[in-house]
Every structure is written in structure tokens, then in C-alpha cells.
N, C-alpha and C. Protein backbone atom coordinates (compact mmCIF):
# COMPACT_ATOMS: atom_id res chain seq x y z
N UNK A 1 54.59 -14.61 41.58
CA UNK A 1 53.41 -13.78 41.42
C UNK A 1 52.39 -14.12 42.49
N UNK A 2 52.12 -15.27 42.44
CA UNK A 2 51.06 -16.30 43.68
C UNK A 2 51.21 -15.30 45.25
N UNK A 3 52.65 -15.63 45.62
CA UNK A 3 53.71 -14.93 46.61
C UNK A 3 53.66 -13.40 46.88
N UNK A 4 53.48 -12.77 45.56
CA UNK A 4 53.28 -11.00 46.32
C UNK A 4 51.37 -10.87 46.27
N UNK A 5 50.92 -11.81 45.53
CA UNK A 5 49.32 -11.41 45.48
C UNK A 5 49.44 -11.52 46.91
N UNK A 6 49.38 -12.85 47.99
CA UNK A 6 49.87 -13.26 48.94
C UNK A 6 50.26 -11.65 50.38
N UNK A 7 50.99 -11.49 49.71
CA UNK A 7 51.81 -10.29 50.88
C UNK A 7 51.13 -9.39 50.98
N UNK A 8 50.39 -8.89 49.92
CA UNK A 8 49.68 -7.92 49.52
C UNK A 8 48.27 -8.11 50.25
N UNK A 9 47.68 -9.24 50.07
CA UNK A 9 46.27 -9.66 50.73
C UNK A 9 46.76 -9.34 52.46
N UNK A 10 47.83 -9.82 52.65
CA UNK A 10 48.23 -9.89 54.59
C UNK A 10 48.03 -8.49 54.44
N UNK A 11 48.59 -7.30 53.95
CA UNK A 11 48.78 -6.03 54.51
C UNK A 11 47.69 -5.04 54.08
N UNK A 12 46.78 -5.70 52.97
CA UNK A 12 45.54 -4.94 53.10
C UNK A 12 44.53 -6.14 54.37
N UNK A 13 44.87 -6.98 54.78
CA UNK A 13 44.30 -7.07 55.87
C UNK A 13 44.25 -6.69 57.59
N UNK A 14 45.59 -6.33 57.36
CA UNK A 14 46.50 -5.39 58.24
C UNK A 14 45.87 -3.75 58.23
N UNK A 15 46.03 -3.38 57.32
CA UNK A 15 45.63 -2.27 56.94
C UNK A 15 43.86 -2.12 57.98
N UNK A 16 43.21 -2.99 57.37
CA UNK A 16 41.60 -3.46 57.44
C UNK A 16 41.61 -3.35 58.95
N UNK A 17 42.37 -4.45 59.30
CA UNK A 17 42.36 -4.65 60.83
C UNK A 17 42.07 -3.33 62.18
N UNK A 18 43.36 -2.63 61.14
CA UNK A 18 43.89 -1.08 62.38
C UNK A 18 42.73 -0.63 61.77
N UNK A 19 41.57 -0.32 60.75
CA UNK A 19 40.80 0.73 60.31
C UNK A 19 39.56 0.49 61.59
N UNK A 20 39.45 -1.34 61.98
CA UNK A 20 38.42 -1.55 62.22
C UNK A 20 38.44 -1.50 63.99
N UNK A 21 39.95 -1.45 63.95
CA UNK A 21 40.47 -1.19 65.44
C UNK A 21 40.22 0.36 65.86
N UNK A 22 40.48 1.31 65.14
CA UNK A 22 40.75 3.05 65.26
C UNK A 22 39.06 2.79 65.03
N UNK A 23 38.36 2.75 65.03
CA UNK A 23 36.63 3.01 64.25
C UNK A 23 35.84 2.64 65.40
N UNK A 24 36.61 1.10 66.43
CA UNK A 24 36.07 0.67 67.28
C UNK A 24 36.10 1.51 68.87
N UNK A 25 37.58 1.82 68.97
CA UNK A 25 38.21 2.86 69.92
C UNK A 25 37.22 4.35 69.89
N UNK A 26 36.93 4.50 68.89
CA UNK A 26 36.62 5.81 68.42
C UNK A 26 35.25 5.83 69.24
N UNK A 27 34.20 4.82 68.75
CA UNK A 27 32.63 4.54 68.91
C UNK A 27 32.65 4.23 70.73
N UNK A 28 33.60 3.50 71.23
CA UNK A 28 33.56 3.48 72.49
C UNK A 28 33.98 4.37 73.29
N UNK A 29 34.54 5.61 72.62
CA UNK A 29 35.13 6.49 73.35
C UNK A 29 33.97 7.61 73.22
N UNK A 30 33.58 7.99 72.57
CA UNK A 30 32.08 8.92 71.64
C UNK A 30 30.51 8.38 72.89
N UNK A 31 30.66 6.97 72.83
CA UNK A 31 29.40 6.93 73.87
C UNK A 31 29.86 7.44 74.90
N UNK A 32 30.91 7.02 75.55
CA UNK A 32 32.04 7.42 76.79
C UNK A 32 31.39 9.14 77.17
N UNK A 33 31.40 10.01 75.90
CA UNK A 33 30.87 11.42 76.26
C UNK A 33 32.47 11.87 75.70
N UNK A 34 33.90 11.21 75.31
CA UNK A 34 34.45 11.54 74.81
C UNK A 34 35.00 11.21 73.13
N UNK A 35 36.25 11.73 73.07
CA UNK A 35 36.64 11.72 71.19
C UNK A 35 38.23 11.10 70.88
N UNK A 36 38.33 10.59 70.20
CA UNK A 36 39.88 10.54 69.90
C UNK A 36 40.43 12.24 68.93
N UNK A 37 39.48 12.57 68.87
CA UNK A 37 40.48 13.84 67.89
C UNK A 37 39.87 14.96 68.62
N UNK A 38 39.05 15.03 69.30
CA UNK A 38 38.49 16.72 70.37
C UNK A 38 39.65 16.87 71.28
N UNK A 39 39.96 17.64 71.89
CA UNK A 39 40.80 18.44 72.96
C UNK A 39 40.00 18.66 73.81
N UNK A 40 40.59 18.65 75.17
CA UNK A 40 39.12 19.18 75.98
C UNK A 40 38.80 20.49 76.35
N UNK A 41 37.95 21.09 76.59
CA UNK A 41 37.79 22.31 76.57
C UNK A 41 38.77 22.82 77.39
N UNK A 42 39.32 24.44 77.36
CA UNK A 42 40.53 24.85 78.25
C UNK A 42 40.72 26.13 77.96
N UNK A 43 40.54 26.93 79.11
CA UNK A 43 40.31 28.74 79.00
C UNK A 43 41.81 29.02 78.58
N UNK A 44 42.45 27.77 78.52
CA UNK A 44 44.23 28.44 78.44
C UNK A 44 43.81 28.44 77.25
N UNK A 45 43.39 28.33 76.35
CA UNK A 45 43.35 27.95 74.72
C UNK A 45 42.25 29.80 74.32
N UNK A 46 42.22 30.01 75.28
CA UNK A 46 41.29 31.59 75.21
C UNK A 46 42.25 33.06 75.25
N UNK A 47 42.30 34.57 74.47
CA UNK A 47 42.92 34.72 74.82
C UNK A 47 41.91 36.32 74.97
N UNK A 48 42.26 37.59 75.42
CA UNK A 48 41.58 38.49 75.43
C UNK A 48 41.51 39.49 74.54
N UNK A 49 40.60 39.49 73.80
CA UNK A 49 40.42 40.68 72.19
C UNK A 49 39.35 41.27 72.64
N UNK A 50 38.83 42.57 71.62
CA UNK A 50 38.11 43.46 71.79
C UNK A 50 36.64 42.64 71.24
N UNK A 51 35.37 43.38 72.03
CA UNK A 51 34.04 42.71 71.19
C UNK A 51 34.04 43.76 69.81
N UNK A 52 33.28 43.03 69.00
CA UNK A 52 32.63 43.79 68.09
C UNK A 52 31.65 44.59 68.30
N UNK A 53 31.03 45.66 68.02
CA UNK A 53 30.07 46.54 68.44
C UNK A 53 28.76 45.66 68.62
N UNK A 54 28.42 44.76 68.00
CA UNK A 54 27.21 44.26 67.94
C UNK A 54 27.21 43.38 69.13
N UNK A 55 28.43 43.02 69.80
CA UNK A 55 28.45 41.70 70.85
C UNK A 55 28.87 42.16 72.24
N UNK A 56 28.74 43.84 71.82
CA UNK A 56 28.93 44.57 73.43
C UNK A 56 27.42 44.76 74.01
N UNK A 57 27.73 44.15 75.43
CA UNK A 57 26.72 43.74 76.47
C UNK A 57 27.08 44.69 77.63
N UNK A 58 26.19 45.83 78.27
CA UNK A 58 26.38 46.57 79.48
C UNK A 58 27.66 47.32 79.33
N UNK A 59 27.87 47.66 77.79
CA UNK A 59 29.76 48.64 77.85
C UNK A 59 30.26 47.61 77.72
N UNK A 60 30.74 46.43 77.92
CA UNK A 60 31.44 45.74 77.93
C UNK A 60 32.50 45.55 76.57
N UNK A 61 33.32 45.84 76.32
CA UNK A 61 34.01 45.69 75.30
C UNK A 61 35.24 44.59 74.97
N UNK A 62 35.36 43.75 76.11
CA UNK A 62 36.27 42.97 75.79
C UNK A 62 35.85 41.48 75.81
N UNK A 63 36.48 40.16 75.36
CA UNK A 63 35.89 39.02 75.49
C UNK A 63 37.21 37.96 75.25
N UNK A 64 36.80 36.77 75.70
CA UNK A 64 37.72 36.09 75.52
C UNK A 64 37.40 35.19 73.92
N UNK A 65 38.49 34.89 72.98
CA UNK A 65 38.20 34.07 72.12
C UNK A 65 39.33 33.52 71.75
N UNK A 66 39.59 32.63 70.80
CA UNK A 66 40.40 31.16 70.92
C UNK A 66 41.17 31.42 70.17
N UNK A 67 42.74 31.29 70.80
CA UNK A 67 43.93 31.56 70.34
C UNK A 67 44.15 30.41 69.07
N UNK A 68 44.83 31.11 67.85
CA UNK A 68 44.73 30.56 66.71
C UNK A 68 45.60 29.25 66.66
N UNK A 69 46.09 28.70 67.84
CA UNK A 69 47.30 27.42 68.51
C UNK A 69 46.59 26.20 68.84
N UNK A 70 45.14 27.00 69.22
CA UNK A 70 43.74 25.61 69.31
C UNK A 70 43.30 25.35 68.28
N UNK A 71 42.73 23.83 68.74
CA UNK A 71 41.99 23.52 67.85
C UNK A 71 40.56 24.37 67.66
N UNK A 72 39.93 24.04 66.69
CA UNK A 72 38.45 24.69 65.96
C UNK A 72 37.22 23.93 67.20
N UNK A 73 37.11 23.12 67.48
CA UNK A 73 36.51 22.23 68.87
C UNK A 73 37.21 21.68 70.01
N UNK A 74 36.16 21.42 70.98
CA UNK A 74 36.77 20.60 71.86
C UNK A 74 35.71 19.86 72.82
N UNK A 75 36.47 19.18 73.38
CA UNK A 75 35.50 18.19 74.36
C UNK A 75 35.44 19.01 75.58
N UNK A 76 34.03 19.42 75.93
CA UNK A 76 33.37 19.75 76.96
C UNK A 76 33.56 18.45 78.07
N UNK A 77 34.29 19.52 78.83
CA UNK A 77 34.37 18.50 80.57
C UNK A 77 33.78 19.16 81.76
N UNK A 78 32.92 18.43 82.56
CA UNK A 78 32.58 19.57 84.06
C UNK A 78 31.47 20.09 83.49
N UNK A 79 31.63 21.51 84.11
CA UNK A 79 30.43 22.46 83.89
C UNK A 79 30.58 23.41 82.41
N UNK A 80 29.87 23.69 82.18
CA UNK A 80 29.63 24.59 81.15
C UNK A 80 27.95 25.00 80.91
N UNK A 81 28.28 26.14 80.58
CA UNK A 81 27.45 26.91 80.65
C UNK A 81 25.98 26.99 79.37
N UNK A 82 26.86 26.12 78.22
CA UNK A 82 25.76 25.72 76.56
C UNK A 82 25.34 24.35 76.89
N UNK A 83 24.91 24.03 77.91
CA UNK A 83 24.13 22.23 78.12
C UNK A 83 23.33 22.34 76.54
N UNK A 84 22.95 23.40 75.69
CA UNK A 84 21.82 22.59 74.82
C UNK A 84 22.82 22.68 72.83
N UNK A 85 24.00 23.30 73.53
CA UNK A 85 25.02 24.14 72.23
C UNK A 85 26.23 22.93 72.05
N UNK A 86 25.94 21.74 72.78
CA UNK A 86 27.10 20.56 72.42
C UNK A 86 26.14 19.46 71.53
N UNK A 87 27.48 18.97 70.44
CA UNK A 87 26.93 17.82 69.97
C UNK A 87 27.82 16.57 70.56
N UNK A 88 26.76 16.05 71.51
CA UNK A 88 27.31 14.71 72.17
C UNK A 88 29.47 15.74 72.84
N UNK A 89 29.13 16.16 73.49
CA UNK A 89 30.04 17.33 74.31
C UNK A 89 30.83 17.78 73.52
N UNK A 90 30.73 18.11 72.23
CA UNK A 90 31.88 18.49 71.64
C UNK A 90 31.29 20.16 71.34
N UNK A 91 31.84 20.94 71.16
CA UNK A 91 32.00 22.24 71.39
C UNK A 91 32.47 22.77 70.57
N UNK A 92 32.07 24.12 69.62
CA UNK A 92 33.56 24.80 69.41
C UNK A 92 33.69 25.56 70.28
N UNK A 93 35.24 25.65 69.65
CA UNK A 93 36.56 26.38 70.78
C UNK A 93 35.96 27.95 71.19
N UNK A 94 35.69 28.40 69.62
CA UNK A 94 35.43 30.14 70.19
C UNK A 94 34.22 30.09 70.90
N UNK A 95 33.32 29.27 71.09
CA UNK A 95 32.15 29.42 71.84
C UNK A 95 32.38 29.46 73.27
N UNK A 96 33.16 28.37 73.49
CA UNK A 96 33.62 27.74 74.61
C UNK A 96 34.34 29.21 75.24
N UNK A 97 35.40 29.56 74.98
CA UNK A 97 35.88 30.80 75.07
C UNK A 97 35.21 32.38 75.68
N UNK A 98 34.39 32.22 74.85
CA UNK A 98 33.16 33.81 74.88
C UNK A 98 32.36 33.28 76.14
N UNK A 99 31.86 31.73 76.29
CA UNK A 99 30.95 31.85 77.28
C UNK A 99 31.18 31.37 78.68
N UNK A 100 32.51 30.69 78.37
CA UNK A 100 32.74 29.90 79.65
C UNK A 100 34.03 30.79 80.60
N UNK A 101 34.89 31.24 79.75
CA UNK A 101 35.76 32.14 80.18
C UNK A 101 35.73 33.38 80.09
N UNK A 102 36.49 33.96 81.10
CA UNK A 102 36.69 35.52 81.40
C UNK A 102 38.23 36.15 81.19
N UNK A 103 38.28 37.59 80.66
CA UNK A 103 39.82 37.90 80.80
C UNK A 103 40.39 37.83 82.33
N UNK A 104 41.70 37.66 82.40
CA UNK A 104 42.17 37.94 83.30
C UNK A 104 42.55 38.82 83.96
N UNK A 105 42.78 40.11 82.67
CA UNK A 105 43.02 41.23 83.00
C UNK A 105 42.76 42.10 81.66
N UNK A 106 42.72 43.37 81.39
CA UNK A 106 42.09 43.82 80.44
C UNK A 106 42.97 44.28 78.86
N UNK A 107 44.08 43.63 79.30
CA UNK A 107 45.62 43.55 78.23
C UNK A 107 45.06 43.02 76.88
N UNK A 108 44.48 42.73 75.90
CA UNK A 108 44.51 42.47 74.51
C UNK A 108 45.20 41.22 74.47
N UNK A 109 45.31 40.25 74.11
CA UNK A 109 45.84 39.23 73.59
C UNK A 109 46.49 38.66 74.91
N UNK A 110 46.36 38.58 76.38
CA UNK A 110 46.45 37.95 77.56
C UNK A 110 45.66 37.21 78.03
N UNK A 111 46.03 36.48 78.88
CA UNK A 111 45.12 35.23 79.27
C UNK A 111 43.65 35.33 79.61
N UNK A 112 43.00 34.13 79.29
CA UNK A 112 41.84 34.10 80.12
C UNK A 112 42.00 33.08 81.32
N UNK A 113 40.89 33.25 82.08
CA UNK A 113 40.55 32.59 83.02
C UNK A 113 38.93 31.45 83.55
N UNK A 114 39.02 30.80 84.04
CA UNK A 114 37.53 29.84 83.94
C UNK A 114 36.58 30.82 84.64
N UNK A 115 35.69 30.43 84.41
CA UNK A 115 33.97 30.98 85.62
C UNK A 115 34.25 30.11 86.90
N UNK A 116 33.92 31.17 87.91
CA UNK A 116 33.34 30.51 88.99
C UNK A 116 32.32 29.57 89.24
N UNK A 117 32.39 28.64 89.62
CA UNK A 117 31.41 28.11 90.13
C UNK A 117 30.15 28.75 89.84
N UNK A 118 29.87 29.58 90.68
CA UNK A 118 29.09 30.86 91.31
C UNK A 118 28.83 31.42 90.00
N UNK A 119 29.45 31.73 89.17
CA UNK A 119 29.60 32.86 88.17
C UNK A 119 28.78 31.83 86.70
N UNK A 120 29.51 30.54 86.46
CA UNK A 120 29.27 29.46 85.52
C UNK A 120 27.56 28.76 86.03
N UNK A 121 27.19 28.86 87.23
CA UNK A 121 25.59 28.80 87.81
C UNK A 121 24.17 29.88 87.38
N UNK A 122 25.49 31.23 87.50
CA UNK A 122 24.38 31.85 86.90
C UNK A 122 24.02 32.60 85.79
N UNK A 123 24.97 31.92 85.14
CA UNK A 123 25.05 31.69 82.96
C UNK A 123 24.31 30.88 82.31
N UNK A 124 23.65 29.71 83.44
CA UNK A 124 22.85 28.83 82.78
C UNK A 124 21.47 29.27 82.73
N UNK A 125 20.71 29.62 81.28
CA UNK A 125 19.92 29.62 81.33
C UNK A 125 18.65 27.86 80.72
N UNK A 126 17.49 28.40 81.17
CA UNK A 126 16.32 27.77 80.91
C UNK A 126 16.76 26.85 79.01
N UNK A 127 17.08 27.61 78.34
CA UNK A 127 17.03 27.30 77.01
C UNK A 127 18.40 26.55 76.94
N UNK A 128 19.07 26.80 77.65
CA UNK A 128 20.57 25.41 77.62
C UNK A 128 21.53 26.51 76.35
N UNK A 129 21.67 27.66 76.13
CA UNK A 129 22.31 28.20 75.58
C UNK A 129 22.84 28.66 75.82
N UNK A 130 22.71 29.32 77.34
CA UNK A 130 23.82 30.13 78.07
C UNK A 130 23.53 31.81 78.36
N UNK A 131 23.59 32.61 79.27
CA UNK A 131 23.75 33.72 79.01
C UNK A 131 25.71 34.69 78.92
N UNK A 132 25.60 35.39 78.39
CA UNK A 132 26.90 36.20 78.27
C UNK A 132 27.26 36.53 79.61
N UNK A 133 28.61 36.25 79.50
CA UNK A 133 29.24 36.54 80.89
C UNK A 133 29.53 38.61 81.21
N UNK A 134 29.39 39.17 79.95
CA UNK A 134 29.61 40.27 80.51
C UNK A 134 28.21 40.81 81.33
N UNK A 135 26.96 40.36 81.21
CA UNK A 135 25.95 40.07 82.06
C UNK A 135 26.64 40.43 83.76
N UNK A 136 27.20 39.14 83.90
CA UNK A 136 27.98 39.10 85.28
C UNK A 136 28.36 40.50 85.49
N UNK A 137 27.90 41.04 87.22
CA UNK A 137 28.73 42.75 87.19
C UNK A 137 29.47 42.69 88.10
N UNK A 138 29.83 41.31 88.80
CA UNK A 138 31.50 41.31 89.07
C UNK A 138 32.48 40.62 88.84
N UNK A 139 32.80 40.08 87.66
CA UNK A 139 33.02 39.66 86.48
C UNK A 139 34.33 40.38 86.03
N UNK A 140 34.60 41.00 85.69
CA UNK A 140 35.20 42.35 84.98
C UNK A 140 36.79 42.71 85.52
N UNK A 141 37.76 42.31 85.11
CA UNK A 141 39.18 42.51 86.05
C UNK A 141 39.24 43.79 86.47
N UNK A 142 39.51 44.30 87.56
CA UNK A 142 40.05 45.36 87.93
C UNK A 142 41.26 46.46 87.25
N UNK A 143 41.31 47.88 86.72
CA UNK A 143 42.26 48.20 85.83
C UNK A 143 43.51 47.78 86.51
N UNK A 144 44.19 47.88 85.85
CA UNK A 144 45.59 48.22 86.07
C UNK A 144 46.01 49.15 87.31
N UNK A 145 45.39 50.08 87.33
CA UNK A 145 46.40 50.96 88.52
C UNK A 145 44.68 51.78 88.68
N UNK A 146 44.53 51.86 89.88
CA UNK A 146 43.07 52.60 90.19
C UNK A 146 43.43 54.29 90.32
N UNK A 147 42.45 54.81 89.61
CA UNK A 147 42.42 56.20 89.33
C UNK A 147 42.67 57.15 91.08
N UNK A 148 42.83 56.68 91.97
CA UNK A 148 42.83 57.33 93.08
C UNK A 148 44.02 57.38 93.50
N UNK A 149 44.70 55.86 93.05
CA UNK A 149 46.70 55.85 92.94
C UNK A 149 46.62 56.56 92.14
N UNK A 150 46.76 57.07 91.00
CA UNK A 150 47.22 57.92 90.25
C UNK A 150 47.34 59.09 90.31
N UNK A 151 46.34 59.49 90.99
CA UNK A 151 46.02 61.11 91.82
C UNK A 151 46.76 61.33 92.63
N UNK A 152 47.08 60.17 93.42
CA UNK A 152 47.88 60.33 94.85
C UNK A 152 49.56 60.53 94.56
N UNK A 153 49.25 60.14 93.13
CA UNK A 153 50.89 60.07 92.87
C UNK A 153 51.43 61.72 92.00
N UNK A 154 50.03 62.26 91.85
CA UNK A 154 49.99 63.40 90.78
C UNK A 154 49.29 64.17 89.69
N UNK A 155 49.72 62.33 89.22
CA UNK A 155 49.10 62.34 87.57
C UNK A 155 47.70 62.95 87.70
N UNK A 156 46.99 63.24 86.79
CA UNK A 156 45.64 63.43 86.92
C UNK A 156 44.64 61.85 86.48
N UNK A 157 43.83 62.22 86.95
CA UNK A 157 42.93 60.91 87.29
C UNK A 157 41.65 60.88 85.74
N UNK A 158 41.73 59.68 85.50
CA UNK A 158 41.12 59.82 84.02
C UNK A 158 39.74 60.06 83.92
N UNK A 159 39.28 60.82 83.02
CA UNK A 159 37.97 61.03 83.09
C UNK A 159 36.73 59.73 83.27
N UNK A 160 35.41 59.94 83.64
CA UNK A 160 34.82 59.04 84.10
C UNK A 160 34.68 58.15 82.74
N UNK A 161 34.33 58.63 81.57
CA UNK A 161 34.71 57.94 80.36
C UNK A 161 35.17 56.99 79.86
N UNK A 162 36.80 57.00 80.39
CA UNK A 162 38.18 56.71 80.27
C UNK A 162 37.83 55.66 81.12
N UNK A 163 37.20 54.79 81.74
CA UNK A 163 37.00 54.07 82.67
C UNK A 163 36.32 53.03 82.09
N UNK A 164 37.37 51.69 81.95
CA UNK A 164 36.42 50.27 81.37
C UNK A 164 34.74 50.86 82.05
N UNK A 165 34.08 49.76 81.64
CA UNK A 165 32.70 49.56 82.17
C UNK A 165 32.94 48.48 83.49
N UNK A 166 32.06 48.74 84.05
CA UNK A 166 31.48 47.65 85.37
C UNK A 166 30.88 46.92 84.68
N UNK A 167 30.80 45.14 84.86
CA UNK A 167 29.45 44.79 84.80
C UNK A 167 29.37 43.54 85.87
């Protein structure tokens, strides 16, 4: 009996040990500016869906947001555009998504892509929250096949309508 009280004390001290080891890793990694359980931010984790009426900016109807394969957060690395929207750099994913990335092309559920430099400079606003990238008015992928090939080929050319927005 003496003997398993014994075995039992070693492996809840064992136990104790790794809690105080994983807790310590954790706190030095957190000042660090990083996490043991965040991902770091990543436009591959973005994918291209339609806005909702209320979150269309200049016509803009499409946006990038976070494929359901990511995680719910992530660790902000580099630039980004919410300096005042992280807690100690952690992020969520769909934010990260809508403000930092762009579609690649205007396909529904296809990739996104990061901000430029150029483009991620002038998203930052005064208040550290960011402005919307459909803001940006060259920004915006190019269609698929430009209405002037299409003419040239026959087809008729789509009304001005029929034409994503610029922004």
C-alpha cells in the first residue's frame, strides 16, 4: 500500500512538473509577441465569398473570409493593417482575412492573396483599426476574359451593369 501511495505521488509529480513546464513555455513565448496554440496569420487560410449588403464598400461585392480548415485566431506576423484590433498579436482569423487580404480572382470560394506593401500602408488608419480594402481602387482582380475579347470573338459584350465594380 506504502509502495503505490509512493508511485502515485512520483506521477502526480510528473504530471505537476510537465503542467509547470507547458505554463512556463507558454508565458515566454506570449511576451515573445508569440503563442503555443495561435497559427500565424496566412491569406492561404482566406478564401473568396460574396459581402453581405451591409459590408459592400464602392459596389464592391466580394471579400475574402476564413476557410472553415483554420483556426478561429491567429498570430499576427509583419504588417497588418488592425495595430489597435490585436490582443498581444493574436487576431481573429476572419478579421485577418477581410482586412489584410484580397481575392485573387473573382471565383467564389478561390484563393486569396496578401496586400501590398503599398496597398497594406494605405489601410492603416489613425485609430489602429484599419480601413477596408475594397476602399483600395486598384485592388480588385481583373474579370476573367475582358468585354472587348469577347466582342472580338462575337459574343456580345456585357452590359455596363454586368461589370464587377472598380475600386
Amino acid at each position: 500500500m506504502k509502495l503505490a501511495r509512493q508511485q502515485a505521488s512520483g506521477t502526480q509529480a510528473s504530471l505537476l512538473a510537465l503542467l509547470a513546464w507547458a505554463c512556463a513555455a507558454h508565458f515566454v513565448l506570449h511576451a515573445a509577441g508569440a503563442s503555443l496554440w495561435d497559427s500565424p496569420c496566412d491569406c492561404g487560410c482566406c478564401l473568396v465569398t460574396y459581402r453581405p449588403p451591409a459590408l459592400q464598400v464602392n459596389g464592391v461585392d466580394q471579400m475574402c473570409s476564413v476557410s472553415e480548415a483554420c483556426p478561429e485566431q491567429c498570430q499576427v506576423q509583419g504588417r497588418n493593417t488592425l495595430t489597435s484590433s490585436t490582443d498581444d498579436g493574436v487576431l481573429e482569423t476572419s478579421r485577418f482575412c477581410l482586412m489584410d487580404c484580397l481575392p485573387r480572382t473573382r471565383e467564389a470560394r478561390d484563393g486569396c492573396a496578401p496586400l501590398s506593401a503599398d496597398q497594406a500602408g494605405r489601410l492603416v488608419t489613425p485609430s489602429g483599426n484599419g480601413a477596408d480594402p475594397a476602399t483600395l481602387g486598384d485592388a480588385w482582380p481583373p474579370p476573367a476574359e475582358l468585354p472587348e475579347t469577347a466582342a472580338a470573338r462575337g459574343a456580345s459584350a456585357p452590359a455596363s451593369g454586368d461589370l464587377a465594380p472598380s475600386w
